[in-house]
PDB file of N, CA and C in Angstrom:
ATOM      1  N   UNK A   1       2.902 -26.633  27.268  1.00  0.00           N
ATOM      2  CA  UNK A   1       2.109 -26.115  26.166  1.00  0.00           C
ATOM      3  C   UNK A   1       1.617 -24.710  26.529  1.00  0.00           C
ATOM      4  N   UNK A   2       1.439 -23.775  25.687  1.00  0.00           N
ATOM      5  CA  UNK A   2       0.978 -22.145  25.930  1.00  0.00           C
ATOM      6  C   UNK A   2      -0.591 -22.627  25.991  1.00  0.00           C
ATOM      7  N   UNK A   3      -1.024 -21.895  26.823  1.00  0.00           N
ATOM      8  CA  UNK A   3      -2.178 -21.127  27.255  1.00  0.00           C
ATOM      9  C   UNK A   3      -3.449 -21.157  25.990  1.00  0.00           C
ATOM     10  N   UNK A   4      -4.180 -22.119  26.060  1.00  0.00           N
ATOM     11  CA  UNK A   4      -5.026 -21.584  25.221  1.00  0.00           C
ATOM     12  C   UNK A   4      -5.010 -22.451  24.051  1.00  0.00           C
ATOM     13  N   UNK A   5      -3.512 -23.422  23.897  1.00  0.00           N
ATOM     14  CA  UNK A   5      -3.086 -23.683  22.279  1.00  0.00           C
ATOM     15  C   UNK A   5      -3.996 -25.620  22.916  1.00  0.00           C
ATOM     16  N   UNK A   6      -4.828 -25.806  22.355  1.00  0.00           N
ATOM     17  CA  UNK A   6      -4.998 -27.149  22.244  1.00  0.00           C
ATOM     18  C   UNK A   6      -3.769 -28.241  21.210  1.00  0.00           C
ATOM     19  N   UNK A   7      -3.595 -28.181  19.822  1.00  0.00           N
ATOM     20  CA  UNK A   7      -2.977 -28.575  19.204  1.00  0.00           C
ATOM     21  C   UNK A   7      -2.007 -28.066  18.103  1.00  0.00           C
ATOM     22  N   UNK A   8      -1.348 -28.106  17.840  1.00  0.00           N
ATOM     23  CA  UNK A   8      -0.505 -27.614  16.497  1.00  0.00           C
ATOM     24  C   UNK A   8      -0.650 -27.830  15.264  1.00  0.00           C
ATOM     25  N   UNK A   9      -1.121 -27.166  14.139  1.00  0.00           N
ATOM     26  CA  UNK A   9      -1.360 -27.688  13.079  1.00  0.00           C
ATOM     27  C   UNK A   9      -0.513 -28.284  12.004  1.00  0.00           C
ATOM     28  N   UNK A  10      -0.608 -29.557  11.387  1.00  0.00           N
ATOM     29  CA  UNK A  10       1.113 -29.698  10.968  1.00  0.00           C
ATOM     30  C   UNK A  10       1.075 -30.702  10.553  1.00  0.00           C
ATOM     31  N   UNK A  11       1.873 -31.074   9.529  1.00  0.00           N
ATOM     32  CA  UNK A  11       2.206 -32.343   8.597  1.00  0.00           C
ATOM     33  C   UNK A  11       2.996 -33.393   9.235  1.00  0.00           C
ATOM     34  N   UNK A  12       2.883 -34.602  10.631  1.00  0.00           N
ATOM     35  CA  UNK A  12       3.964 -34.674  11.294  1.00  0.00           C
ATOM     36  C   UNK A  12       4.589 -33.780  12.355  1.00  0.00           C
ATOM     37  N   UNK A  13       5.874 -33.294  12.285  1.00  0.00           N
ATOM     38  CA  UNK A  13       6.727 -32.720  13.258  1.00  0.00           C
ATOM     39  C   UNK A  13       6.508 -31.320  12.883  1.00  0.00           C
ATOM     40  N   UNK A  14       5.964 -31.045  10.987  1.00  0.00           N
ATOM     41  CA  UNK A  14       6.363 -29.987  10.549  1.00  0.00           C
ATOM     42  C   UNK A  14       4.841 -28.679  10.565  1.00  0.00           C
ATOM     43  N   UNK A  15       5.507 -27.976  11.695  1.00  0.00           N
ATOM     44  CA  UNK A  15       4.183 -27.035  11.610  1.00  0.00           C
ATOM     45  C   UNK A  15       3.737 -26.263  10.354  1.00  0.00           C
ATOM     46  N   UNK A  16       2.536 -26.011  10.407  1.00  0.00           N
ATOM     47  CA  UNK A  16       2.172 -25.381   8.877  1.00  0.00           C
ATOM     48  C   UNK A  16       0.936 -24.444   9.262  1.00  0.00           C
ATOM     49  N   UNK A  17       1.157 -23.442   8.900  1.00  0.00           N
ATOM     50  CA  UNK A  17       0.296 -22.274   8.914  1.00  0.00           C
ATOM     51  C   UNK A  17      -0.882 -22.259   8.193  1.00  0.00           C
ATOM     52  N   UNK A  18      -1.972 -21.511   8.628  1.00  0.00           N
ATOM     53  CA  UNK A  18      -3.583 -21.639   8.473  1.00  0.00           C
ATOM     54  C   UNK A  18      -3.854 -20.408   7.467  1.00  0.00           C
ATOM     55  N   UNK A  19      -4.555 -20.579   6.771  1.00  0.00           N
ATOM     56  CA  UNK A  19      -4.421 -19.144   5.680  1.00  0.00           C
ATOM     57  C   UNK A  19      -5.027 -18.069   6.519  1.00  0.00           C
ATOM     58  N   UNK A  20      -4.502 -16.320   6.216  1.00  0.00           N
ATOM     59  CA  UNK A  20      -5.000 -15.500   7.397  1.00  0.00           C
ATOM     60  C   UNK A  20      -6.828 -15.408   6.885  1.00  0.00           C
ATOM     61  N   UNK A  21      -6.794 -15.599   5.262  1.00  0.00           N
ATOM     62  CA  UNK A  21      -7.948 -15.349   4.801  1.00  0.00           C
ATOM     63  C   UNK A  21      -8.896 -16.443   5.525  1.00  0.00           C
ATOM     64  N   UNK A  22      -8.781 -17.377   5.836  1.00  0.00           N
ATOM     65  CA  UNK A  22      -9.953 -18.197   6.354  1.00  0.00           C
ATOM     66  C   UNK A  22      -9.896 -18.020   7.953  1.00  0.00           C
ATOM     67  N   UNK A  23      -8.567 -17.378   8.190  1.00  0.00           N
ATOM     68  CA  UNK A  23      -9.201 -16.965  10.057  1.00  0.00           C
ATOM     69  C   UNK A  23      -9.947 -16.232   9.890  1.00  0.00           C
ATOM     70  N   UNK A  24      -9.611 -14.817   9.353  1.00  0.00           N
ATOM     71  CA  UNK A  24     -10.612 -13.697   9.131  1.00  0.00           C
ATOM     72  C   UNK A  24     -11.609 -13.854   9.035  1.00  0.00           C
ATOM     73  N   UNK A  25     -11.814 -15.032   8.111  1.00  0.00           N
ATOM     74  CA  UNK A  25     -13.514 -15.062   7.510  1.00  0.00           C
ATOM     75  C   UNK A  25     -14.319 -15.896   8.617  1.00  0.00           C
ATOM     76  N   UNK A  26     -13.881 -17.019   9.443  1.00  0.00           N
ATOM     77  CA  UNK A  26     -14.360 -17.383  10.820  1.00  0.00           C
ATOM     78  C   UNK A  26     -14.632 -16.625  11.695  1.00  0.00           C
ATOM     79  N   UNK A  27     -13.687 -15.540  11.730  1.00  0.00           N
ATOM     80  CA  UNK A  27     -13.959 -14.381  13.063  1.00  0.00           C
ATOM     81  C   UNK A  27     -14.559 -13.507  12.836  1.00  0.00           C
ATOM     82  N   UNK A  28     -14.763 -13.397  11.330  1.00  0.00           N
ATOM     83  CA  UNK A  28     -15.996 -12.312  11.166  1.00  0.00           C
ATOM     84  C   UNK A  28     -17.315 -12.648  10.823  1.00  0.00           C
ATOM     85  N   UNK A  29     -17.395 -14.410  10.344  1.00  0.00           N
ATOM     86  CA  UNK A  29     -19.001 -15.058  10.415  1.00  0.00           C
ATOM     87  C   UNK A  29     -19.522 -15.176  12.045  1.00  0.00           C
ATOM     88  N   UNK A  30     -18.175 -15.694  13.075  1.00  0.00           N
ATOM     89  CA  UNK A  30     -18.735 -15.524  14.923  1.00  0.00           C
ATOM     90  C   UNK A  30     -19.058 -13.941  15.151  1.00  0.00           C
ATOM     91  N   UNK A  31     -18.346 -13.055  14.944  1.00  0.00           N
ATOM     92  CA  UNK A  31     -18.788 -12.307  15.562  1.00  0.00           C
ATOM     93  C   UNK A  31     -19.637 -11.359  14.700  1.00  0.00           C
ATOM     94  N   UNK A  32     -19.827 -11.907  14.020  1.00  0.00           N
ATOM     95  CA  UNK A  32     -21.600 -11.218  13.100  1.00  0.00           C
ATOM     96  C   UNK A  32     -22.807 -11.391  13.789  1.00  0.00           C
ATOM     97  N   UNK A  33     -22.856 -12.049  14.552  1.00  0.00           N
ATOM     98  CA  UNK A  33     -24.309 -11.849  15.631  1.00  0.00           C
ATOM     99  C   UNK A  33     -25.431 -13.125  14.652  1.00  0.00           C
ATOM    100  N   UNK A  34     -24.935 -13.478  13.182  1.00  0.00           N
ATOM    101  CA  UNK A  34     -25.634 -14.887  12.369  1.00  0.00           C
ATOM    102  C   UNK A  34     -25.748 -15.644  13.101  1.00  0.00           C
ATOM    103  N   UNK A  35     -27.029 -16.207  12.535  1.00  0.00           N
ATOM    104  CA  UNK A  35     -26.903 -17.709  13.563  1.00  0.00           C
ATOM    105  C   UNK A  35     -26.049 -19.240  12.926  1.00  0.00           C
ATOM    106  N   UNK A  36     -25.333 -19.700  13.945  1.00  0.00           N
ATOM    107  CA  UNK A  36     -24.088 -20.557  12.987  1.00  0.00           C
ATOM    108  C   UNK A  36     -24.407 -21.545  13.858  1.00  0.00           C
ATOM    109  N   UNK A  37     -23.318 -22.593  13.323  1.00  0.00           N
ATOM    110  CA  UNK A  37     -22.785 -23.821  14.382  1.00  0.00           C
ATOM    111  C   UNK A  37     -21.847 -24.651  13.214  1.00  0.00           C
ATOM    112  N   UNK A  38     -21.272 -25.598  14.227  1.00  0.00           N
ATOM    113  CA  UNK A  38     -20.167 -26.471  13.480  1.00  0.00           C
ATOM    114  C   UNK A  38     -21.128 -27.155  12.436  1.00  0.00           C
ATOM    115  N   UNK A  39     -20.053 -27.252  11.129  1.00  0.00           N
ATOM    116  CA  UNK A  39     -20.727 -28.124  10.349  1.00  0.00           C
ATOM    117  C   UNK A  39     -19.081 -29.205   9.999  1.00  0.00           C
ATOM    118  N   UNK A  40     -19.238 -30.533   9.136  1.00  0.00           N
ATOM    119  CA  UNK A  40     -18.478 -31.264   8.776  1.00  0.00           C
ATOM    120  C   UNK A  40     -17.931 -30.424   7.576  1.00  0.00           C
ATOM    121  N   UNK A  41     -16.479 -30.457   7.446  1.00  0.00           N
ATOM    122  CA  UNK A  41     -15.501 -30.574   6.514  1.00  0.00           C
ATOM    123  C   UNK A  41     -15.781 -30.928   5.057  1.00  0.00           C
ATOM    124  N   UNK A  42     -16.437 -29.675   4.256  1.00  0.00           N
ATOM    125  CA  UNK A  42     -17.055 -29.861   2.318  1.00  0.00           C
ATOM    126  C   UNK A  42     -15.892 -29.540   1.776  1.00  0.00           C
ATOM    127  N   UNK A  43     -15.373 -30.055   0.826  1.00  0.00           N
ATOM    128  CA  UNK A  43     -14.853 -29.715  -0.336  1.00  0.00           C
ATOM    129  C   UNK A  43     -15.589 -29.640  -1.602  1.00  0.00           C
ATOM    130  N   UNK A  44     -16.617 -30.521  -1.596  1.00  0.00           N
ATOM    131  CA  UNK A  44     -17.063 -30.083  -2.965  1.00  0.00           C
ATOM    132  C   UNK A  44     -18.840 -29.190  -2.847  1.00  0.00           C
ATOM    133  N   UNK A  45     -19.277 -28.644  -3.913  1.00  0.00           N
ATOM    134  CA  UNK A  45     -20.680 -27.780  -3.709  1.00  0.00           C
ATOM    135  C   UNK A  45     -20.173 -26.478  -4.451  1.00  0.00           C
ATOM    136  N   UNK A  46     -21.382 -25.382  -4.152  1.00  0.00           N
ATOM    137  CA  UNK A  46     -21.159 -24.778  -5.407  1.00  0.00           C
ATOM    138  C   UNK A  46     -20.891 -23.583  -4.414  1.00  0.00           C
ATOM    139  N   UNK A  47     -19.783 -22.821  -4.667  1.00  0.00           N
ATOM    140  CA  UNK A  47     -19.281 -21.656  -3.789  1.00  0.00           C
ATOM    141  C   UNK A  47     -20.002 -19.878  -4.477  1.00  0.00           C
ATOM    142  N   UNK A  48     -20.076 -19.384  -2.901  1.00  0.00           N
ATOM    143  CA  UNK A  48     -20.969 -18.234  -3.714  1.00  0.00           C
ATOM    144  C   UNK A  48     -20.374 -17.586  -2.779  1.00  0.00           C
ATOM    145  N   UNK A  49     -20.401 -15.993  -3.038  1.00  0.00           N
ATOM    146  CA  UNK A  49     -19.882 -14.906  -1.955  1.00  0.00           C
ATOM    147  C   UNK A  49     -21.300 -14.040  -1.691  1.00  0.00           C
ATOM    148  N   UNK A  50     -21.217 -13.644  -0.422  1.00  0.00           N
ATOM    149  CA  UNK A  50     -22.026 -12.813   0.756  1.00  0.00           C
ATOM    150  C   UNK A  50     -22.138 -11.345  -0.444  1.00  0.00           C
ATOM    151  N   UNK A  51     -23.082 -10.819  -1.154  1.00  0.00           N
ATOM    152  CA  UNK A  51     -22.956  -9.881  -1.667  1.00  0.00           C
ATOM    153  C   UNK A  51     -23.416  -8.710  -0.672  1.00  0.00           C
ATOM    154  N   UNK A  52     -24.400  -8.618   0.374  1.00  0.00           N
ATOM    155  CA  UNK A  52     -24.870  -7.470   1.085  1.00  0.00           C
ATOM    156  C   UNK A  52     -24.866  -8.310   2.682  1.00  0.00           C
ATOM    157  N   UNK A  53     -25.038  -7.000   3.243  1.00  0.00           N
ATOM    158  CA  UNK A  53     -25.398  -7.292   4.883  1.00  0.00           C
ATOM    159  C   UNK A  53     -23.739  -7.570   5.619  1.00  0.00           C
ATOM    160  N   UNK A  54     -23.934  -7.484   6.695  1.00  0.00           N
ATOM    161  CA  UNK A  54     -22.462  -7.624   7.663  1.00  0.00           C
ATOM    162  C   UNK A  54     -21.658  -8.964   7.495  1.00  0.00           C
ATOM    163  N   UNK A  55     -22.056  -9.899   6.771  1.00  0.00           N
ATOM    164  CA  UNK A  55     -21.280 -10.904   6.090  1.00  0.00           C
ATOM    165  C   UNK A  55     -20.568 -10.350   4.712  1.00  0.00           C
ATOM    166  N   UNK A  56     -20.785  -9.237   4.173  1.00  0.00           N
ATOM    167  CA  UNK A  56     -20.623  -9.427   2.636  1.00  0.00           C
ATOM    168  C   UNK A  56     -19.431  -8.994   2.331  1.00  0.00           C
ATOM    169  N   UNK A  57     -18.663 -10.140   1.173  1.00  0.00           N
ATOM    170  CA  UNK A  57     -17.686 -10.443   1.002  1.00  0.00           C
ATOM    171  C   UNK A  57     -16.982 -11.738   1.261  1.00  0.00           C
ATOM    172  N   UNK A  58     -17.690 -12.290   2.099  1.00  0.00           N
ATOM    173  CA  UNK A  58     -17.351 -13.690   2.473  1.00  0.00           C
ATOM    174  C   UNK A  58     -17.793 -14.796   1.070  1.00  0.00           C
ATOM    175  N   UNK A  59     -16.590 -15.584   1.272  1.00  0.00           N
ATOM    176  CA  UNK A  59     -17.128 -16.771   0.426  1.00  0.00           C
ATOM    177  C   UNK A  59     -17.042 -18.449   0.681  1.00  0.00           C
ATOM    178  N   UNK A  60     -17.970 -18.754   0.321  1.00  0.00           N
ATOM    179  CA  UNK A  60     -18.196 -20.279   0.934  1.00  0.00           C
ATOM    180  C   UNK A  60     -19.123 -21.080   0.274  1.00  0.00           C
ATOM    181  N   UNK A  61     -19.334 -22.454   0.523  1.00  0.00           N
ATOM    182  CA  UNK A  61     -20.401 -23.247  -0.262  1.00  0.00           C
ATOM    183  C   UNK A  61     -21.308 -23.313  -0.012  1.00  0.00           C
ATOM    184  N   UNK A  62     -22.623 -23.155  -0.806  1.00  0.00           N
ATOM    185  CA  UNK A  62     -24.002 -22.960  -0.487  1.00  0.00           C
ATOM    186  C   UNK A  62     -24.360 -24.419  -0.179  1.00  0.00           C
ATOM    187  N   UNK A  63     -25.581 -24.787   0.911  1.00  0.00           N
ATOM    188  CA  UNK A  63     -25.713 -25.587   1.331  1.00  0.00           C
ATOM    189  C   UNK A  63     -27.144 -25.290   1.379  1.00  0.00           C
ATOM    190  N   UNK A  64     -28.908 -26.537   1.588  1.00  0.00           N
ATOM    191  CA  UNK A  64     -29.791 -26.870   1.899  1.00  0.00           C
ATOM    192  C   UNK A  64     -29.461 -27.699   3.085  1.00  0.00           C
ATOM    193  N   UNK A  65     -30.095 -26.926   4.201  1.00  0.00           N
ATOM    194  CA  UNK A  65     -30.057 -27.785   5.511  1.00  0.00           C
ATOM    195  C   UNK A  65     -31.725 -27.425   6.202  1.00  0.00           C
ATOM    196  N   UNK A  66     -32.171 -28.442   6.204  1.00  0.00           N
ATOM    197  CA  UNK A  66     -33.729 -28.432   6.893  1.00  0.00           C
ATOM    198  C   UNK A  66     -34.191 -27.325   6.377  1.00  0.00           C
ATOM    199  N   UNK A  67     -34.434 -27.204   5.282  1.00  0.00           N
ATOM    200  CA  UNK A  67     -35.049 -25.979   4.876  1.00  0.00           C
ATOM    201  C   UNK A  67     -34.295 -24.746   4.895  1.00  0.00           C
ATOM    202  N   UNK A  68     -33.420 -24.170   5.299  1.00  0.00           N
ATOM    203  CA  UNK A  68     -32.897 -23.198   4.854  1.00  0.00           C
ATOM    204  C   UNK A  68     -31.589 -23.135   4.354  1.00  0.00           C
ATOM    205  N   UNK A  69     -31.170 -22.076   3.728  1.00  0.00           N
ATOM    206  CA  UNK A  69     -30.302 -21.999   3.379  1.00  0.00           C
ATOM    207  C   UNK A  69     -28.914 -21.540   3.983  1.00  0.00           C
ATOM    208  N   UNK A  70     -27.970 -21.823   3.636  1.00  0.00           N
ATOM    209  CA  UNK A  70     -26.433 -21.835   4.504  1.00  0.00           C
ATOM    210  C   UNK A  70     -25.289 -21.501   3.941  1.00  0.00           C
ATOM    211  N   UNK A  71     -24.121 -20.687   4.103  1.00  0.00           N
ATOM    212  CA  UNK A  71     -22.753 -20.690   2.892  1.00  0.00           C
ATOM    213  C   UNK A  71     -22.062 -21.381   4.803  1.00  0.00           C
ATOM    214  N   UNK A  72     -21.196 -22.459   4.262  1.00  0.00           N
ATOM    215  CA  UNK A  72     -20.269 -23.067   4.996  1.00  0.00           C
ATOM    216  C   UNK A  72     -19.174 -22.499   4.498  1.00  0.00           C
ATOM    217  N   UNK A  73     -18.596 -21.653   5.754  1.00  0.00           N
ATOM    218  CA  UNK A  73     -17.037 -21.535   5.302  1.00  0.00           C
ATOM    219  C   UNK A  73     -16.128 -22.389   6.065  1.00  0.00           C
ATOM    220  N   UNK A  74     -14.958 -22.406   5.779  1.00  0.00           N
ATOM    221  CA  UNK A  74     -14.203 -23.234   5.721  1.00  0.00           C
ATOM    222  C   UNK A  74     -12.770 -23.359   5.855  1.00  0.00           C
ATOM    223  N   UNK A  75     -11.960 -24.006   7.445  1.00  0.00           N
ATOM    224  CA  UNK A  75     -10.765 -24.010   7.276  1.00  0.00           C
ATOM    225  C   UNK A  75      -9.895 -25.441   6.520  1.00  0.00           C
ATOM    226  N   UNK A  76      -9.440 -25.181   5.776  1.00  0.00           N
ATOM    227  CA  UNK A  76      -9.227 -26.087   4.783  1.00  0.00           C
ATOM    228  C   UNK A  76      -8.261 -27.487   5.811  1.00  0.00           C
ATOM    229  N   UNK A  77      -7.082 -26.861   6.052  1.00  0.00           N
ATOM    230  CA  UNK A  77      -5.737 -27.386   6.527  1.00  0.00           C
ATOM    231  C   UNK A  77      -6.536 -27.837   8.184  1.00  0.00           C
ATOM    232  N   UNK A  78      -7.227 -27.671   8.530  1.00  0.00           N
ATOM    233  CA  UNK A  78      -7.826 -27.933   9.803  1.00  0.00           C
ATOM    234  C   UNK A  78      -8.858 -29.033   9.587  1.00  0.00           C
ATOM    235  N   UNK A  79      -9.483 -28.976   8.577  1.00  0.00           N
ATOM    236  CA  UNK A  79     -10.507 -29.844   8.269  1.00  0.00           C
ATOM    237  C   UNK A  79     -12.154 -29.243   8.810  1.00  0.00           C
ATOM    238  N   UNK A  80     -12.304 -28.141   9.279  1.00  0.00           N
ATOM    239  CA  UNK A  80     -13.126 -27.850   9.608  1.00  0.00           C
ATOM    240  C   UNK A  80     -13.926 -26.682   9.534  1.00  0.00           C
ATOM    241  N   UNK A  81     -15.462 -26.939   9.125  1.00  0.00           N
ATOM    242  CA  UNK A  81     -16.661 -25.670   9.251  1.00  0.00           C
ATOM    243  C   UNK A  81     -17.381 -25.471   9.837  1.00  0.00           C
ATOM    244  N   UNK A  82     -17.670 -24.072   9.645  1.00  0.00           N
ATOM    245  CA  UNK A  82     -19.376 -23.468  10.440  1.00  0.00           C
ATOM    246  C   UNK A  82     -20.454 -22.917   9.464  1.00  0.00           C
ATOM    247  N   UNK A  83     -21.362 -23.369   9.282  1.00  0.00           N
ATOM    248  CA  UNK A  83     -22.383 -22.713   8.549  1.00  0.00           C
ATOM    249  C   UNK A  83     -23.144 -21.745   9.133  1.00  0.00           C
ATOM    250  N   UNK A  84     -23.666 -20.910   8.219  1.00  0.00           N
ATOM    251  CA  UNK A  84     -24.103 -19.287   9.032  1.00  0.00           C
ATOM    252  C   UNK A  84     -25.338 -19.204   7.835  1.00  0.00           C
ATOM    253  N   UNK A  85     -26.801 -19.254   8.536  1.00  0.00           N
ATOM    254  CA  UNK A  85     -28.283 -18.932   7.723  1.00  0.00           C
ATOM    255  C   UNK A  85     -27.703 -17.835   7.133  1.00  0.00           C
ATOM    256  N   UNK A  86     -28.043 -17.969   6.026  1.00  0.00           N
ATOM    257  CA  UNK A  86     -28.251 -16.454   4.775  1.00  0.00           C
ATOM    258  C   UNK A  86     -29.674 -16.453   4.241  1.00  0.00           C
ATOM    259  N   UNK A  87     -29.575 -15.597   3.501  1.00  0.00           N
ATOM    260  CA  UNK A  87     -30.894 -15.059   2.545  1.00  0.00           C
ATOM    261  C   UNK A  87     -30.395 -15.406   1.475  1.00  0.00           C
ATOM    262  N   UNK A  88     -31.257 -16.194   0.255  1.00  0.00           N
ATOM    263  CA  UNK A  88     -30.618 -16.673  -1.314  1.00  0.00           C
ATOM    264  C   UNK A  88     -30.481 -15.032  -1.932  1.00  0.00           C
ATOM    265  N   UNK A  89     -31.103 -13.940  -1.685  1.00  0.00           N
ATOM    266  CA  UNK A  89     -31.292 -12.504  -1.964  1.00  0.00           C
ATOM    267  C   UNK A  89     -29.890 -12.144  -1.940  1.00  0.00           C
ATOM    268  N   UNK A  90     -28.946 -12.341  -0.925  1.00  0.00           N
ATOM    269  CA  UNK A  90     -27.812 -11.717  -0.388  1.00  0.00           C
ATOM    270  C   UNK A  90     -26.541 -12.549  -1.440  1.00  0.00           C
ATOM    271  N   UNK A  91     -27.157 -13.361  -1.569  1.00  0.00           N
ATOM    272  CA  UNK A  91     -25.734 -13.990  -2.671  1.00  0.00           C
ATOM    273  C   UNK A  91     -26.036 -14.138  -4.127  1.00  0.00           C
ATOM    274  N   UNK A  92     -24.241 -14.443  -4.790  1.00  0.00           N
ATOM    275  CA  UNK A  92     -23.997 -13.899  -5.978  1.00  0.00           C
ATOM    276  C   UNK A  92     -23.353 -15.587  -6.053  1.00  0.00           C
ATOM    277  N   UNK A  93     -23.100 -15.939  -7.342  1.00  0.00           N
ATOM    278  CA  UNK A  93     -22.110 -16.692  -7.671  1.00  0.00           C
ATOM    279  C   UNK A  93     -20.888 -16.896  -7.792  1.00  0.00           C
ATOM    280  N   UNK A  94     -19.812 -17.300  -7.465  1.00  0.00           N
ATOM    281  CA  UNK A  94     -18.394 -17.482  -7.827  1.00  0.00           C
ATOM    282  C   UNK A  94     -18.064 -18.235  -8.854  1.00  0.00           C
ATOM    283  N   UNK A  95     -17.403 -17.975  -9.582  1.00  0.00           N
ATOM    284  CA  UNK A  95     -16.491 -18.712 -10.741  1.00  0.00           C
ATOM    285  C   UNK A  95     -15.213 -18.807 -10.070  1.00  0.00           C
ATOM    286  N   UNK A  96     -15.291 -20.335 -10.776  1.00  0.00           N
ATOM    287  CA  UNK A  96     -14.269 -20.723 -10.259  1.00  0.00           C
ATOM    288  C   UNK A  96     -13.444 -22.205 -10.731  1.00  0.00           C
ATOM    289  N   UNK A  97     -12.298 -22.105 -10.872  1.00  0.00           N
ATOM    290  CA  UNK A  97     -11.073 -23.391 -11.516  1.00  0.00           C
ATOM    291  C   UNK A  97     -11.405 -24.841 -11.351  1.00  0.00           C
ATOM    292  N   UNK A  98     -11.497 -25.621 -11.733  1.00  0.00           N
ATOM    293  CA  UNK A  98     -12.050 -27.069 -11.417  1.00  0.00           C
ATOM    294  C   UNK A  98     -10.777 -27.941 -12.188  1.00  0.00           C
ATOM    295  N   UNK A  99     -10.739 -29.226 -11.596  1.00  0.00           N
ATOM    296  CA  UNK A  99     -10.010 -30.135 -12.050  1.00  0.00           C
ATOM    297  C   UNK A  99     -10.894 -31.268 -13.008  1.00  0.00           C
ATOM    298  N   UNK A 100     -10.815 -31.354 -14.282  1.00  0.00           N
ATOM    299  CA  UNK A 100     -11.331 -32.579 -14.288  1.00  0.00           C
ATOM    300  C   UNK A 100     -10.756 -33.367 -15.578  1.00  0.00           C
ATOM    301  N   UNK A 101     -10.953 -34.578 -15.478  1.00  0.00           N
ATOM    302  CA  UNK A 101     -10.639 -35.532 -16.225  1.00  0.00           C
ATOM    303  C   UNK A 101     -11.250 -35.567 -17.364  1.00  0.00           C
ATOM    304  N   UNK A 102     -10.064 -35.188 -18.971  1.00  0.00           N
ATOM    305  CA  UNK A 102     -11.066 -35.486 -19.746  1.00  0.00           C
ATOM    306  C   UNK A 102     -11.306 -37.055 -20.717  1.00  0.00           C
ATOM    307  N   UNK A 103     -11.879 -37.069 -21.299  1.00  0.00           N
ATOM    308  CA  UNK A 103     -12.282 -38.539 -21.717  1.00  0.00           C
ATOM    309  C   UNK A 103     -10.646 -39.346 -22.409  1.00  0.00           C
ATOM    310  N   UNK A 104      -9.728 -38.961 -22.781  1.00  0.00           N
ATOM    311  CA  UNK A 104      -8.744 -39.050 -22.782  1.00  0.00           C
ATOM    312  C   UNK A 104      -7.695 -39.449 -21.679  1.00  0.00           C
ATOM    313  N   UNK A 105      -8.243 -39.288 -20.122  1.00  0.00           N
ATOM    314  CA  UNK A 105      -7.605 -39.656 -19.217  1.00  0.00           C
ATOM    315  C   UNK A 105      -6.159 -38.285 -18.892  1.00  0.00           C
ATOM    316  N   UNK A 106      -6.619 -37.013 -19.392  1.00  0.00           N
ATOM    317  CA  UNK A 106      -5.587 -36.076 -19.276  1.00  0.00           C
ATOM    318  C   UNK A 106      -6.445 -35.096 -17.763  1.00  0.00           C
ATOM    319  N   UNK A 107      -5.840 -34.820 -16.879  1.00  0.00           N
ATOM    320  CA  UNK A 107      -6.170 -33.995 -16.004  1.00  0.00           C
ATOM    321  C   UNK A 107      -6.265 -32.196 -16.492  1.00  0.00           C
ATOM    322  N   UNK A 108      -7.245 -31.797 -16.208  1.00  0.00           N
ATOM    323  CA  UNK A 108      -7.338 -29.884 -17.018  1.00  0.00           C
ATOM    324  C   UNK A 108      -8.138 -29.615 -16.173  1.00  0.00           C
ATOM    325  N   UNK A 109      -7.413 -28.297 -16.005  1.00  0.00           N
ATOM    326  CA  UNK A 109      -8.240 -27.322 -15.361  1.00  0.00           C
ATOM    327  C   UNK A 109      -9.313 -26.499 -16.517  1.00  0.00           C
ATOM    328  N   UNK A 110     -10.783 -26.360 -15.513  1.00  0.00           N
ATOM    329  CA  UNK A 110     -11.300 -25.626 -16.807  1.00  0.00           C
ATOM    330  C   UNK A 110     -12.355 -24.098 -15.352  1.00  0.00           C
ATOM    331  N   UNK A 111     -12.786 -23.520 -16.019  1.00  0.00           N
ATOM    332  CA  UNK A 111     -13.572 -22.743 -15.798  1.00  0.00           C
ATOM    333  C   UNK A 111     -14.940 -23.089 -15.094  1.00  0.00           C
ATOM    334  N   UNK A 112     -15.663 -22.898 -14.025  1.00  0.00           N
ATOM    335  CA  UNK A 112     -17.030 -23.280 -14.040  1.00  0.00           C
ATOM    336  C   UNK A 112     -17.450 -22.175 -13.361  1.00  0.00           C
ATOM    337  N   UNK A 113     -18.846 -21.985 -13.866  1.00  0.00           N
ATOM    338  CA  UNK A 113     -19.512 -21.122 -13.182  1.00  0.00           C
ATOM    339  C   UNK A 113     -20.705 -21.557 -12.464  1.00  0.00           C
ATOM    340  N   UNK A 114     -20.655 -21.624 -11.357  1.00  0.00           N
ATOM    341  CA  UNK A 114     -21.672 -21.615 -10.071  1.00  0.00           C
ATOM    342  C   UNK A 114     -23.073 -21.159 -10.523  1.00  0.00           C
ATOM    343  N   UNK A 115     -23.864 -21.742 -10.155  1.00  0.00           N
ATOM    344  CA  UNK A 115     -25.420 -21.326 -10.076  1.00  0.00           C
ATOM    345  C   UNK A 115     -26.007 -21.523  -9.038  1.00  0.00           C
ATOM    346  N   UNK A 116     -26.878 -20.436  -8.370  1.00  0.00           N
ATOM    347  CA  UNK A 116     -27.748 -20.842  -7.445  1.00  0.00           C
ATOM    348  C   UNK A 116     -28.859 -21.092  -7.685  1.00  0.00           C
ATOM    349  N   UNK A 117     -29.554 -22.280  -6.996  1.00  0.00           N
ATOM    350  CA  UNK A 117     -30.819 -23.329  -7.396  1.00  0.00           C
ATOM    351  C   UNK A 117     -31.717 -22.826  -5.891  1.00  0.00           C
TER     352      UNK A 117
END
C-alpha cells in the first residue's frame, strides 16, 4: 500500500473519485485557523454559504450544537464531516433542488429556499 493511503474509496473493487469541490472545501475549513472537529455524516438540514471572513464561499448545513452555531461540510462518497463555529452574521441562504413526493405518489423535484432560524 502507498505511504499515507489508509483506504481506497470505492463501490467494491471499483475505485471512485471524491469531488475536488469537497476536498477543497475541507482543506480550506482546516487550514482556516476556525475552530472545528469531526462531526457525523448529515444529509438532510438547511444548507447556507460562508458569505464574509476567510471561510467565505463555502457551503454546508447549518447546525445548533450546545449553543452555537456551525455549517458542517461535507464529504459525501466518504460519509464524512467537520463542523467549523460561524457567526449567524456571516451567512446567507442557499436555494436549493429537493426531491419530494407528491400526494399522488409521483417523485418531483421542486425548488426550496433555506432560512436561517
Amino acid at each position: 500500500m502507498t505511504a499515507g493511503v489508509q483506504k481506497i474509496v470505492g463501490n467494491g473493487r471499483t475505485a471512485l473519485p471524491v469531488a475536488q469541490e469537497e476536498i477543497s472545501a475541507i482543506q480550506m475549513a482546516v487550514s482556516s485557523g476556525a475552530s472545528h472537529q469531526p462531526w457525523p455524516y448529515i444529509e438532510v438540514g438547511e444548507r447556507v454559504r460562508v458569505a464574509c471572513g476567510t471561510l467565505s464561499g463555502l457551503e454546508g448545513i447549518l447546525i445548533n450544537f450546545k449553543g452555537n452555531h456551525r455549517v458542517v461540510l461535507s464529504v459525501s462518497l466518504l460519509q464524512r464531516s467537520v463542523a467549523l463555529e460561524v457567526d449567524l452574521a456571516w451567512l446567507v441562504p442557499v436555494n436549493e433542488q429537493r426531491r419530494v413526493v407528491n400526494s399522488g405518489g409521483v417523485l418531483q423535484t421542486s425548488a426550496v429556499s433555506s432560512s436561517i432560524r
